[in-house]
Protein backbone atom coordinates (compact mmCIF):
# COMPACT_ATOMS: atom_id res chain seq x y z
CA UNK A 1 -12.45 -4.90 3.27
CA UNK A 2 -14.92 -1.92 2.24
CA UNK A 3 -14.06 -0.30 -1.50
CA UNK A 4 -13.77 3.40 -0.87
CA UNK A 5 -13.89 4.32 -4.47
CA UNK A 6 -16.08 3.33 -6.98
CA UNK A 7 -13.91 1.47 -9.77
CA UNK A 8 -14.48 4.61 -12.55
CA UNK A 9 -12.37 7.21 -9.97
CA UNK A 10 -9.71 4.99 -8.74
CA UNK A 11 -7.00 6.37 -11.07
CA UNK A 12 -8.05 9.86 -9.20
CA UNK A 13 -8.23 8.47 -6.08
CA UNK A 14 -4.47 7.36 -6.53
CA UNK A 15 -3.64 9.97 -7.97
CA UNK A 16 -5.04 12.09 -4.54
CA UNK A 17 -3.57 10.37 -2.38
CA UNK A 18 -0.24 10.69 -4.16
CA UNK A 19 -0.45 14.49 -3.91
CA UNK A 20 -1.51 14.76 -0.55
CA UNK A 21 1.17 11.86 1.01
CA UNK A 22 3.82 14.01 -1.48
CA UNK A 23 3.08 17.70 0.46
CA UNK A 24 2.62 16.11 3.79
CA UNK A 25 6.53 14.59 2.90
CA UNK A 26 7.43 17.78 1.59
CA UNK A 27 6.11 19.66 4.75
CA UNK A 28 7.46 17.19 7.27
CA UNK A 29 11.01 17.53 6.17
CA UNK A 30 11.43 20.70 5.68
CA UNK A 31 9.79 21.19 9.52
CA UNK A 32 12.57 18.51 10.53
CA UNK A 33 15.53 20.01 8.76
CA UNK A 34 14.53 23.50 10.12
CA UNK A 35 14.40 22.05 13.60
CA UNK A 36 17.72 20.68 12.97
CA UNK A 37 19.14 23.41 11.25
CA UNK A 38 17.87 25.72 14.74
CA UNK A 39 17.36 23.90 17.60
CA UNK A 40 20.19 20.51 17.37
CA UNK A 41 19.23 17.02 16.66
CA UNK A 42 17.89 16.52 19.59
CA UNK A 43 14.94 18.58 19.10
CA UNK A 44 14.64 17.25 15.71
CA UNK A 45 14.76 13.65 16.33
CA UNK A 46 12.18 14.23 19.01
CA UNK A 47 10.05 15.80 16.69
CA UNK A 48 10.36 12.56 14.34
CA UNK A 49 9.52 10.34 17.51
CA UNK A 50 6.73 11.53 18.50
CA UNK A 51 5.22 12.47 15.21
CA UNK A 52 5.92 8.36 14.93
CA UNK A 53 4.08 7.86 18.11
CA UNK A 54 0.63 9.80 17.38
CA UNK A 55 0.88 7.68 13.57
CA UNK A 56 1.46 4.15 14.98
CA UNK A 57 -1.65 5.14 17.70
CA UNK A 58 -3.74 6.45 15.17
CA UNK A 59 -3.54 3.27 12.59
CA UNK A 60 -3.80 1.09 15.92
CA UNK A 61 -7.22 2.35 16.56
CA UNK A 62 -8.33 2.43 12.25
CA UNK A 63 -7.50 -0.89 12.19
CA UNK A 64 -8.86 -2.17 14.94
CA UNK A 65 -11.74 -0.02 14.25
CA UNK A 66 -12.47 -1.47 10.66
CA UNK A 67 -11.25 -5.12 12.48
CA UNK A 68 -8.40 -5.28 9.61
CA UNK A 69 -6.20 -7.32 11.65
């Protein structure tokens, strides 16, 4: 498998991706609890599915893509 960052920045890189998988977390459940809070959850549990969906698609094609499995 490829290194993506150079051995000096990996601390950064972790740190990076940390943030960014934190505020996409943040966002995603406060987008599910207002759809529940509003709409049921029905609405909000479809939301979650899908969502699911497009991310088990999308690491289907980067793996098989980079051949990592």
């Amino acid at each position: 498998m490829p290194k993506y960052v150079s051995p000096e920045l990996r601390g950064t890189a972790y740190g990076l991706y940390s943030l960014v998988f934190g505020v996409c977390f943040f966002v995603s459940n406060m987008t599910f609890g207002f759809l529940w809070d509003v709409y049921g959850v029905i609405l909000a549990a479809l939301y979650s599915l899908c969502l699911s969906i497009i991310a088990i698609t999308g690491m289907t094609f980067f793996i098989k893509k980079y051949k990592l499995w």
